[in-house]
N, C-alpha and C. Protein backbone atom coordinates (compact mmCIF):
# COMPACT_ATOMS: atom_id res chain seq x y z
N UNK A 1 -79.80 -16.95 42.12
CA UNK A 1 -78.84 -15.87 42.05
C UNK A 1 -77.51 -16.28 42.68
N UNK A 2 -77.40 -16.78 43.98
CA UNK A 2 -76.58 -17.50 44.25
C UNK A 2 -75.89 -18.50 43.67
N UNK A 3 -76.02 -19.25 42.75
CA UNK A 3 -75.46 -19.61 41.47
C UNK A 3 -74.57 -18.81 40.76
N UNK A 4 -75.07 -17.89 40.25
CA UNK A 4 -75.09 -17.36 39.07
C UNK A 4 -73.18 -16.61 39.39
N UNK A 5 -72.97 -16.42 41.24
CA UNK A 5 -72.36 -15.31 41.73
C UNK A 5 -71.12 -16.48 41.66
N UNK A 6 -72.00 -17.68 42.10
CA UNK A 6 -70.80 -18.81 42.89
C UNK A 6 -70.08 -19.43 41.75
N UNK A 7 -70.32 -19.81 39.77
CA UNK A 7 -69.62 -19.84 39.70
C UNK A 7 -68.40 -19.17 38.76
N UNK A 8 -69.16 -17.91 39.11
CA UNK A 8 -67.38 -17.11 38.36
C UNK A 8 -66.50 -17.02 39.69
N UNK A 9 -66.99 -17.11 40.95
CA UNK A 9 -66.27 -17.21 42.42
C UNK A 9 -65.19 -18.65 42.06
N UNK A 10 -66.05 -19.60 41.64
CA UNK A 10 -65.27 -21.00 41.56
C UNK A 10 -63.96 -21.15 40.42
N UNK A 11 -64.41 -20.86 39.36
CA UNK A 11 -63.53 -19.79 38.32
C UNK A 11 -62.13 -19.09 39.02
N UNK A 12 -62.61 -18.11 39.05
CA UNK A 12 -61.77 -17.27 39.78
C UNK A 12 -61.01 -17.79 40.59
N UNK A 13 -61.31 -18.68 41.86
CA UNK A 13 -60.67 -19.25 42.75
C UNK A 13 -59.41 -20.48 41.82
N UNK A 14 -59.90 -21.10 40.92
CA UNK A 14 -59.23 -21.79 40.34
C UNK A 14 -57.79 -21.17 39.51
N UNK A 15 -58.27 -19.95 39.06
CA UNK A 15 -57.65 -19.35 38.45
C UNK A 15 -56.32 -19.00 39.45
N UNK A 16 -56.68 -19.04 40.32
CA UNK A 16 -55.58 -18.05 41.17
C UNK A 16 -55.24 -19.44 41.67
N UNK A 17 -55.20 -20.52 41.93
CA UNK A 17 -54.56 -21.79 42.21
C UNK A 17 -53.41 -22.23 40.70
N UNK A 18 -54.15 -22.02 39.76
CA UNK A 18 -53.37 -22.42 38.93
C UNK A 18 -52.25 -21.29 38.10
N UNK A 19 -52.60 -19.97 38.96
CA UNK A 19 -51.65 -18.68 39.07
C UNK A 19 -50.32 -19.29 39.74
N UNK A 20 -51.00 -19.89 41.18
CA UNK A 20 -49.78 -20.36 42.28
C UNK A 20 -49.02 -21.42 41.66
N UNK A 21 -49.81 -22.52 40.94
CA UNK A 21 -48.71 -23.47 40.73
C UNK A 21 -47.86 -22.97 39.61
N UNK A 22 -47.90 -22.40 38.27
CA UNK A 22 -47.42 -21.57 37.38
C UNK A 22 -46.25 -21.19 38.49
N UNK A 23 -46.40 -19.85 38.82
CA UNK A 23 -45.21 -19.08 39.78
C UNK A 23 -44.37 -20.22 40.20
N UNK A 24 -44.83 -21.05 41.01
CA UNK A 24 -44.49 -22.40 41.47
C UNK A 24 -42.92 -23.03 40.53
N UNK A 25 -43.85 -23.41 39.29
CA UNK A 25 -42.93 -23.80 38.04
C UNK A 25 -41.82 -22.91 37.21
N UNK A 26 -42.55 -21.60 37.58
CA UNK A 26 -41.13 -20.63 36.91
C UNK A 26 -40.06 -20.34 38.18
N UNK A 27 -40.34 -20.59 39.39
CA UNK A 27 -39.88 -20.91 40.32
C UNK A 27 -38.80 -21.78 40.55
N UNK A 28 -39.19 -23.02 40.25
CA UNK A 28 -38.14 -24.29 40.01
C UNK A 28 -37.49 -23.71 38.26
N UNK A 29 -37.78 -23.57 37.29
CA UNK A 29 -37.08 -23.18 36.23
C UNK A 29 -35.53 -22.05 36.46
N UNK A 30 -36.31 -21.03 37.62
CA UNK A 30 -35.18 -19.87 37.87
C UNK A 30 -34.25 -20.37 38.53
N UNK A 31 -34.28 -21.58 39.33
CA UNK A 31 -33.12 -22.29 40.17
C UNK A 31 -32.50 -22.91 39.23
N UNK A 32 -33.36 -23.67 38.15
CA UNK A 32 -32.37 -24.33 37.30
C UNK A 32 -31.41 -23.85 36.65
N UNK A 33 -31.81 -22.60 36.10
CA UNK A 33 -31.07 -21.83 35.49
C UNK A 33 -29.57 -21.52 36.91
N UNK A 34 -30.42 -20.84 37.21
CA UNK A 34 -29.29 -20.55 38.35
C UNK A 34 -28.57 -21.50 38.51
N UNK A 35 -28.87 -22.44 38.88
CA UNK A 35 -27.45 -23.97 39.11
C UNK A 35 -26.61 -24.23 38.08
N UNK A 36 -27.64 -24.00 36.79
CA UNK A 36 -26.75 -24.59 35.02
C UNK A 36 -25.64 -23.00 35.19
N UNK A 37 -25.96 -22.10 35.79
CA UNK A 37 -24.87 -20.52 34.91
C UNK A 37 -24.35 -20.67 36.58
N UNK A 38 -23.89 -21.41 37.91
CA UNK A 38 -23.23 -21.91 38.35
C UNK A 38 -22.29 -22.84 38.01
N UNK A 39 -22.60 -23.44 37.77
CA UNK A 39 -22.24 -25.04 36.96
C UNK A 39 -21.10 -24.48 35.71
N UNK A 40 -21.71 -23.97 35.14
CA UNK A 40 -21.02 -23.26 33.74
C UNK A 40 -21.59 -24.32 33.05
N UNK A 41 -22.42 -24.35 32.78
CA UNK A 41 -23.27 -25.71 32.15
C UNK A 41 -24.28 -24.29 30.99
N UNK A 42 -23.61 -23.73 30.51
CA UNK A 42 -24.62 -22.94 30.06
C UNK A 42 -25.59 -23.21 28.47
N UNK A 43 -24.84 -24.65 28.16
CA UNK A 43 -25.57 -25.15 26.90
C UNK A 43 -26.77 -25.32 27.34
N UNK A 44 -27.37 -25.46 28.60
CA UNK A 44 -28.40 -25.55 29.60
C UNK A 44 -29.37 -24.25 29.17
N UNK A 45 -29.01 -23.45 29.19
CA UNK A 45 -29.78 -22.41 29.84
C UNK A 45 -30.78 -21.96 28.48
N UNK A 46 -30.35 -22.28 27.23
CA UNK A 46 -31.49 -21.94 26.40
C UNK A 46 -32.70 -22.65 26.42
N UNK A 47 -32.31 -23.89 26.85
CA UNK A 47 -33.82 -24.41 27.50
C UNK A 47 -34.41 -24.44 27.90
N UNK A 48 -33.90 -23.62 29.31
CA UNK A 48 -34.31 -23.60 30.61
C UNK A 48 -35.27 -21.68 30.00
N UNK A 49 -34.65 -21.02 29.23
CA UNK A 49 -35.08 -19.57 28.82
C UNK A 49 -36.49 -19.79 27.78
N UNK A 50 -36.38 -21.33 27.41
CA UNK A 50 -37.60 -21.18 26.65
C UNK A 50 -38.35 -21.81 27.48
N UNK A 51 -38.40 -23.16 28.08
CA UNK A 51 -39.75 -23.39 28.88
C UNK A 51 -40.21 -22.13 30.03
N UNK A 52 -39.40 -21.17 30.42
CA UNK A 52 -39.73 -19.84 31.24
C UNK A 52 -40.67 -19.22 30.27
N UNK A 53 -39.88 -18.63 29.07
CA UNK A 53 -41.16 -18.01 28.27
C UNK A 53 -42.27 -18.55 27.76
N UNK A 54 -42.63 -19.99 27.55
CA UNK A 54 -43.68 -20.35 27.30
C UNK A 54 -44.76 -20.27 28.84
N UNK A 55 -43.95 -20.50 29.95
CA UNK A 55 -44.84 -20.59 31.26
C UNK A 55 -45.14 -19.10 31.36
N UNK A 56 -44.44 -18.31 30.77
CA UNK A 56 -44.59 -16.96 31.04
C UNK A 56 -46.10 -16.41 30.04
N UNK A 57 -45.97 -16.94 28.61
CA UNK A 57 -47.00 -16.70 27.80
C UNK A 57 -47.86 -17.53 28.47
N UNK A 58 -48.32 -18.15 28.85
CA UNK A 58 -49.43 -19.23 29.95
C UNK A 58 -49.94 -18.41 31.26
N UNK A 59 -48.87 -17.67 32.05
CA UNK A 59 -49.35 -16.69 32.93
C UNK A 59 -49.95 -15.41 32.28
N UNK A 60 -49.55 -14.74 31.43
CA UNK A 60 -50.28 -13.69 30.64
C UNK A 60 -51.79 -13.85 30.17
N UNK A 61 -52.16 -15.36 30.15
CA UNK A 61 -53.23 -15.88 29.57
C UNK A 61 -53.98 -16.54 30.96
N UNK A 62 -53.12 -16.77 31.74
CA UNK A 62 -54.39 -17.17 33.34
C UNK A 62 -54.81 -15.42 33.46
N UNK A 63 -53.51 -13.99 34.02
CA UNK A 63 -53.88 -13.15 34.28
C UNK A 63 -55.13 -12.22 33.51
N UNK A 64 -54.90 -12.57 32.72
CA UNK A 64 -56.22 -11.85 31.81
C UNK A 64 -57.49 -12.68 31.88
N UNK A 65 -57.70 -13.82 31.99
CA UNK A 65 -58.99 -14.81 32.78
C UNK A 65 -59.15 -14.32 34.23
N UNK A 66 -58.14 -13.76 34.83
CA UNK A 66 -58.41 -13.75 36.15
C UNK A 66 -59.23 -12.01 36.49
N UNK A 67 -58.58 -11.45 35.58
CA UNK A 67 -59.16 -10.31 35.68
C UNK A 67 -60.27 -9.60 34.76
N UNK A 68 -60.79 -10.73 34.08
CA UNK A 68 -62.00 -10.59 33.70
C UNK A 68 -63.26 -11.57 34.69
N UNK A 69 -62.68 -12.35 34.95
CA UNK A 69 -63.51 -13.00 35.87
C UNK A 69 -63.49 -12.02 37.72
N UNK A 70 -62.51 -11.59 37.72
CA UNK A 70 -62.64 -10.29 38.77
C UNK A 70 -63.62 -9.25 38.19
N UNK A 71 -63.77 -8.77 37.32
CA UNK A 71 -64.90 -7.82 36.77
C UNK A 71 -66.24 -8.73 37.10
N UNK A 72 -66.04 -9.19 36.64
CA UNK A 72 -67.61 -9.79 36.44
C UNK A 72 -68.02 -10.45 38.07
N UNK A 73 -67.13 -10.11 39.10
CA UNK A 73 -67.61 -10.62 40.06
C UNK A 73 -67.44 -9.16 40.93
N UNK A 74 -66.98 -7.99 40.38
CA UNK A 74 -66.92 -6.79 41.03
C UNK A 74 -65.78 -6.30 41.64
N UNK A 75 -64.56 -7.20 41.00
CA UNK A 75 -63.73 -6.67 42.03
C UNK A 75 -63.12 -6.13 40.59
N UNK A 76 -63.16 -5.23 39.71
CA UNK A 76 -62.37 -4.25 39.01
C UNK A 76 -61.54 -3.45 39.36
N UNK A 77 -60.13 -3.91 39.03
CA UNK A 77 -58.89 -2.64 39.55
C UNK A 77 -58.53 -3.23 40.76
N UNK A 78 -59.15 -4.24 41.68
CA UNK A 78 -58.79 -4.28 42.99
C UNK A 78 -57.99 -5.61 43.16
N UNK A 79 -57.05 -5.01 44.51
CA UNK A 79 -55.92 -5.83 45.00
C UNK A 79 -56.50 -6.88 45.60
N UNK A 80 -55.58 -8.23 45.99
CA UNK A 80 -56.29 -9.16 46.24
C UNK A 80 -56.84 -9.04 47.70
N UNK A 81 -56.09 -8.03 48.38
CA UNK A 81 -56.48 -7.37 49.78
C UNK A 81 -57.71 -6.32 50.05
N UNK A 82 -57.52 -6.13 48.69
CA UNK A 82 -59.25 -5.19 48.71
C UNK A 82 -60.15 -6.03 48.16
N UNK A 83 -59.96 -6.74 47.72
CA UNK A 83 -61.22 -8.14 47.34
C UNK A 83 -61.61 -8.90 48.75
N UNK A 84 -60.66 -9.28 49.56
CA UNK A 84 -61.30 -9.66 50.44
C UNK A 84 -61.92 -8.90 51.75
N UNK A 85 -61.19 -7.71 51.69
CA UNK A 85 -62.21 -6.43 52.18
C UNK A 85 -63.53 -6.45 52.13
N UNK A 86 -63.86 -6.60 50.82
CA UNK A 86 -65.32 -6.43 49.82
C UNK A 86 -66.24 -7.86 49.64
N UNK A 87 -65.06 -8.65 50.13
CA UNK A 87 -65.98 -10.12 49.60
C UNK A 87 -67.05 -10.27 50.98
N UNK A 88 -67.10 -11.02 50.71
CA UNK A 88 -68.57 -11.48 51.92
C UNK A 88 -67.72 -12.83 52.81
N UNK A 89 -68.23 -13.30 54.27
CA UNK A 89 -67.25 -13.96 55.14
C UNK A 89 -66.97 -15.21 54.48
N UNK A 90 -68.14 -15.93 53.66
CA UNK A 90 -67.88 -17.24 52.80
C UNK A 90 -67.09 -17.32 52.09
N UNK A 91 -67.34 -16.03 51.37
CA UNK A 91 -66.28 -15.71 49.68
C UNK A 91 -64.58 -15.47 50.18
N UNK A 92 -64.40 -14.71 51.85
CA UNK A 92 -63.45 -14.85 52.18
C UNK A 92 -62.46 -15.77 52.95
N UNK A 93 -63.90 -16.67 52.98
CA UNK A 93 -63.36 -18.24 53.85
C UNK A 93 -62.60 -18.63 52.64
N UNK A 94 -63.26 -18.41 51.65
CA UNK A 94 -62.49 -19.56 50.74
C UNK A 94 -61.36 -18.96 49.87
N UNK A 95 -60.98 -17.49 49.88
CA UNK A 95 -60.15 -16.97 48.86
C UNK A 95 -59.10 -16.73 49.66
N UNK A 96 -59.32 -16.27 51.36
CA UNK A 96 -58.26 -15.78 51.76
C UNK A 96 -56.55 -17.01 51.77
N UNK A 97 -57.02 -18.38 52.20
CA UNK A 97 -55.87 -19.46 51.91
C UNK A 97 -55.37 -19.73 50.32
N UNK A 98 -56.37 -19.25 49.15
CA UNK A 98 -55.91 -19.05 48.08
C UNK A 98 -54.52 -17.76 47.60
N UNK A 99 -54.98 -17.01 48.46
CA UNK A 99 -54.48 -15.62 48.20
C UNK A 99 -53.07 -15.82 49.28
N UNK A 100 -53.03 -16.53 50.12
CA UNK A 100 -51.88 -16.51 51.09
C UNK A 100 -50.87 -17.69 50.11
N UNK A 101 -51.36 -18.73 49.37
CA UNK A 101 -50.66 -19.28 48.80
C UNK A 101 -49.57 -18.69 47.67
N UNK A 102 -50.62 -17.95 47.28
CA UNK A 102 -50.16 -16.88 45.91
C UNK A 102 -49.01 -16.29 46.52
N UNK A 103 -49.59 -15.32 47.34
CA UNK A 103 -48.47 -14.85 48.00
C UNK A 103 -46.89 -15.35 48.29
N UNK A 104 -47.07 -16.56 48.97
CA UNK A 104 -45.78 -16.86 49.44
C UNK A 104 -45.50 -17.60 48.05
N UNK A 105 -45.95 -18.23 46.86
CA UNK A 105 -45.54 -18.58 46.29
C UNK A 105 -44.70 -17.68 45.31
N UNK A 106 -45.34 -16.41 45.26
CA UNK A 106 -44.18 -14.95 44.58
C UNK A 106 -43.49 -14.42 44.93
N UNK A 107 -43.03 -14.74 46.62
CA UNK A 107 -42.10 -14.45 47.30
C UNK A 107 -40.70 -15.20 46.75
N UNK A 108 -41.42 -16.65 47.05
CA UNK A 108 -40.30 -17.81 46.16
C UNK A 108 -39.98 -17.21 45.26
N UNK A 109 -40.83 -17.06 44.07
CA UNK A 109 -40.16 -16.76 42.91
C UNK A 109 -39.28 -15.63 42.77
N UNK A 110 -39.63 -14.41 43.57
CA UNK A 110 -38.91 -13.26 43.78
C UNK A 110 -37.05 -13.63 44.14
N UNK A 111 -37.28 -14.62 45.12
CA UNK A 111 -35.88 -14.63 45.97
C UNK A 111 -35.30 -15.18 44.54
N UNK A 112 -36.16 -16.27 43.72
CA UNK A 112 -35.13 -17.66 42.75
C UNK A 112 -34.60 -16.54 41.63
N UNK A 113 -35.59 -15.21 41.08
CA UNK A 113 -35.55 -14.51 39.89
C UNK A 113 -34.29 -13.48 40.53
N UNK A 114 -34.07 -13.15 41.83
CA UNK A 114 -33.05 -12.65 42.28
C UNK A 114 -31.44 -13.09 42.25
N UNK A 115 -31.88 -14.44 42.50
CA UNK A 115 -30.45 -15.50 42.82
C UNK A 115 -29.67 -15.49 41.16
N UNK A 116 -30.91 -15.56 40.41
CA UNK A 116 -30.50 -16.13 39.30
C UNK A 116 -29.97 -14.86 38.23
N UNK A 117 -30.22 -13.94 39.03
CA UNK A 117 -30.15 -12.74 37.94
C UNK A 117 -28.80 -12.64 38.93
N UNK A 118 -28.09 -12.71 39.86
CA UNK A 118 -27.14 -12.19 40.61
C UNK A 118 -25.93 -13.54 39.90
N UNK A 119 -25.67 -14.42 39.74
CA UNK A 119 -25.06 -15.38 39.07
C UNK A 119 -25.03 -15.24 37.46
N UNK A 120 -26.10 -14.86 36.97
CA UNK A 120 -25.81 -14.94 35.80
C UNK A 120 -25.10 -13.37 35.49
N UNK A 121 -25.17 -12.53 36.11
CA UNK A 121 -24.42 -11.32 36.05
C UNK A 121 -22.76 -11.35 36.55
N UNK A 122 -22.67 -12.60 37.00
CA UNK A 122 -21.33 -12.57 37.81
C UNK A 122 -20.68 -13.31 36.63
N UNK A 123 -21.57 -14.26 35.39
CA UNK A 123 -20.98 -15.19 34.45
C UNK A 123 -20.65 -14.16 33.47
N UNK A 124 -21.44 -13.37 33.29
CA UNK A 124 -21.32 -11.84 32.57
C UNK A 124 -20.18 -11.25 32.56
N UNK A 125 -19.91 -10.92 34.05
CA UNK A 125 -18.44 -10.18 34.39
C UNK A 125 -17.50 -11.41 34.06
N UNK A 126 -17.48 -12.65 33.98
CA UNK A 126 -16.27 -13.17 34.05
C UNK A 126 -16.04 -13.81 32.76
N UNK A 127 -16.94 -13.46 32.06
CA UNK A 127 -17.11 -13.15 30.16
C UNK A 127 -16.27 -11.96 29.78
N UNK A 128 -17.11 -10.64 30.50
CA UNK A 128 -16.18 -9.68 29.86
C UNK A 128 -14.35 -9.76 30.15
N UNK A 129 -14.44 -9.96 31.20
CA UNK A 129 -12.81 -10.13 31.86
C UNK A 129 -12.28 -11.22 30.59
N UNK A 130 -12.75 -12.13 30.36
CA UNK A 130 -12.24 -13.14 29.26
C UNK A 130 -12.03 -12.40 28.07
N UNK A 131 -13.41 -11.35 27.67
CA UNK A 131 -12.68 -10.97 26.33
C UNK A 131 -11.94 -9.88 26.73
N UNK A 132 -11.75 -8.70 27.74
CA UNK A 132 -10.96 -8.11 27.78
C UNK A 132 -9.41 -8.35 27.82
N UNK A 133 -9.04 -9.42 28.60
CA UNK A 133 -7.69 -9.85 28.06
C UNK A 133 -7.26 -10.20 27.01
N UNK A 134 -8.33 -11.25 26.41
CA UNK A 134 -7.96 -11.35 24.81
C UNK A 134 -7.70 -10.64 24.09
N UNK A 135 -8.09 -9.19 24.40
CA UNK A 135 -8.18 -7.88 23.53
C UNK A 135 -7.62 -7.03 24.03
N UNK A 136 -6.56 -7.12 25.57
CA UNK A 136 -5.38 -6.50 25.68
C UNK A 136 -6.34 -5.52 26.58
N UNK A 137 -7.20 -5.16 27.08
CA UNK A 137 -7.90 -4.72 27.95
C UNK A 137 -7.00 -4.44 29.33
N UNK A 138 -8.03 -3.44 29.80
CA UNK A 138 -7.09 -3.33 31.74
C UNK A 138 -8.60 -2.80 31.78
N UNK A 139 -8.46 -2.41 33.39
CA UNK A 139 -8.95 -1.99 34.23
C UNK A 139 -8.72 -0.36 34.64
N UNK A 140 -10.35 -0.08 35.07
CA UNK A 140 -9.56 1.79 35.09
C UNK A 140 -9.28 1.54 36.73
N UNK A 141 -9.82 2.62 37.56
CA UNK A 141 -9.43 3.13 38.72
C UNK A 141 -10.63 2.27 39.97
N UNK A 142 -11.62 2.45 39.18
CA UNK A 142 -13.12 2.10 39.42
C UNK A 142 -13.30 0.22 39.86
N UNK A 143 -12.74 0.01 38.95
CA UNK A 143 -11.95 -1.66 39.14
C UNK A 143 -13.26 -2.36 37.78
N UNK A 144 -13.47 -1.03 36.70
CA UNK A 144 -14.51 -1.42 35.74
C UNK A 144 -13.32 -1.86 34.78
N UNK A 145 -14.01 -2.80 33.48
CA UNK A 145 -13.25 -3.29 32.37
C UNK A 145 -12.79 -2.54 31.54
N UNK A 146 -12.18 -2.51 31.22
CA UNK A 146 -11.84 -1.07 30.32
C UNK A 146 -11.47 -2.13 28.46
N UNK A 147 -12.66 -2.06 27.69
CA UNK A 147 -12.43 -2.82 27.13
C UNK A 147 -11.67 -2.29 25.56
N UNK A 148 -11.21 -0.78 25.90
CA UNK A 148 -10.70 0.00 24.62
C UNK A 148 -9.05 -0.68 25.45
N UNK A 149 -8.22 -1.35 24.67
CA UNK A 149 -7.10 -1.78 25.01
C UNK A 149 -5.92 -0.11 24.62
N UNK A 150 -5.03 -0.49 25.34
CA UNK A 150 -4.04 0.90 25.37
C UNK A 150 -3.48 0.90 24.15
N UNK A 151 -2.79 1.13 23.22
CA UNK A 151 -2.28 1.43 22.17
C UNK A 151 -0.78 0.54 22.27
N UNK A 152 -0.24 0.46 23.21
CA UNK A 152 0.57 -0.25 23.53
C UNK A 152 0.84 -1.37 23.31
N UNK A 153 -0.34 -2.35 23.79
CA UNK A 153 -0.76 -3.49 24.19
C UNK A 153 -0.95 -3.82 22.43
N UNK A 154 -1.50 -3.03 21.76
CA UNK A 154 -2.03 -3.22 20.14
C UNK A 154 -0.55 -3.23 19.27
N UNK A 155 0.35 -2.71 19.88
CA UNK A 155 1.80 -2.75 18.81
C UNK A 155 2.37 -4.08 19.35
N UNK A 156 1.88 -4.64 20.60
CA UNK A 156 2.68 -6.04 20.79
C UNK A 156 3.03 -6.72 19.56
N UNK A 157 4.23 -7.65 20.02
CA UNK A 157 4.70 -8.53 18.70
C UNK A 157 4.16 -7.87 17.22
N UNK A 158 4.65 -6.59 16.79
CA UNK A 158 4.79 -5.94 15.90
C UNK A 158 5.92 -5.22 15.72
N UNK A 159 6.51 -5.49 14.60
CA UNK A 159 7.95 -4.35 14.44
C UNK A 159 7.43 -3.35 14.04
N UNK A 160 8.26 -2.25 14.44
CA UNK A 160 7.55 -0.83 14.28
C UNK A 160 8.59 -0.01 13.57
């Protein structure tokens, strides 16, 4: 019986290692990005947007192994903090340094998916500002783009 328990436990445990290195890798991908839409290197970034979504379709496919192999070992619905609540002191010798890895490894990714979304929003604004001048644009009060140009600005170099 002890078998039978230990290896969807071994499973499972694997699963959530190769959860961490995944996060890990979209991790280093979100910096890249972030450095290329620093850089203005942005011929970069469609590459960098597809190896993310393929690691991303790869995590969709560990998480659903992981949480069927959580059923079948009893932990249905439950957090990785209520699994080791419930696990037994062995099962938590060995999951709890799994589960602390995870952890800090989604922290990483949290801060890189932050950085990178805060830069590429700033390349955003300094896009729109580009086409708003081109297009005779101002600014309202707010210090937002105002990208309907004044009527004014539209009769330039036109005889009237």
């Amino acid at each position: 019986m002890a078998q039978t328990i230990q290896e969807p436990l071994e499973e499972f445990a694997s699963v959530i290692e190769e959860l961490t290195e995944l996060a890990g890798t979209i991790s280093q991908i979100e910096e890249k990005k972030t450095q290329a839409a620093a850089d203005k290197e942005h011929h970069k970034l469609d590459g960098y947007i597809q190896k993310e979504q393929a690691a991303i379709l790869k995590l969709r496919g560990l998480e659903q192994r992981r949480t069927r192999l959580a059923e079948s070992l009893g932990w249905k619905s439950m957090t990785f903090r209520q699994i080791l609540e419930h696990a037994s002191p062995k099962q938590k010798e060995q999951l709890e340094p799994i589960f602390n890895n995870l952890e800090q490894q989604l922290l990483e990714l949290k801060a890189s998916r932050q950085a990178s979304e805060r830069i590429i929003n700033v390349r955003l604004h300094e896009l729109q500002v580009l086409i708003a001048k081109a297009e005779g644009g101002s600014y309202d009060e707010a210090g937002n783009i105002n990208l309907n140009s004044p009527v004014h600005s539209k009769l330039q170099g036109k005889y009237v």
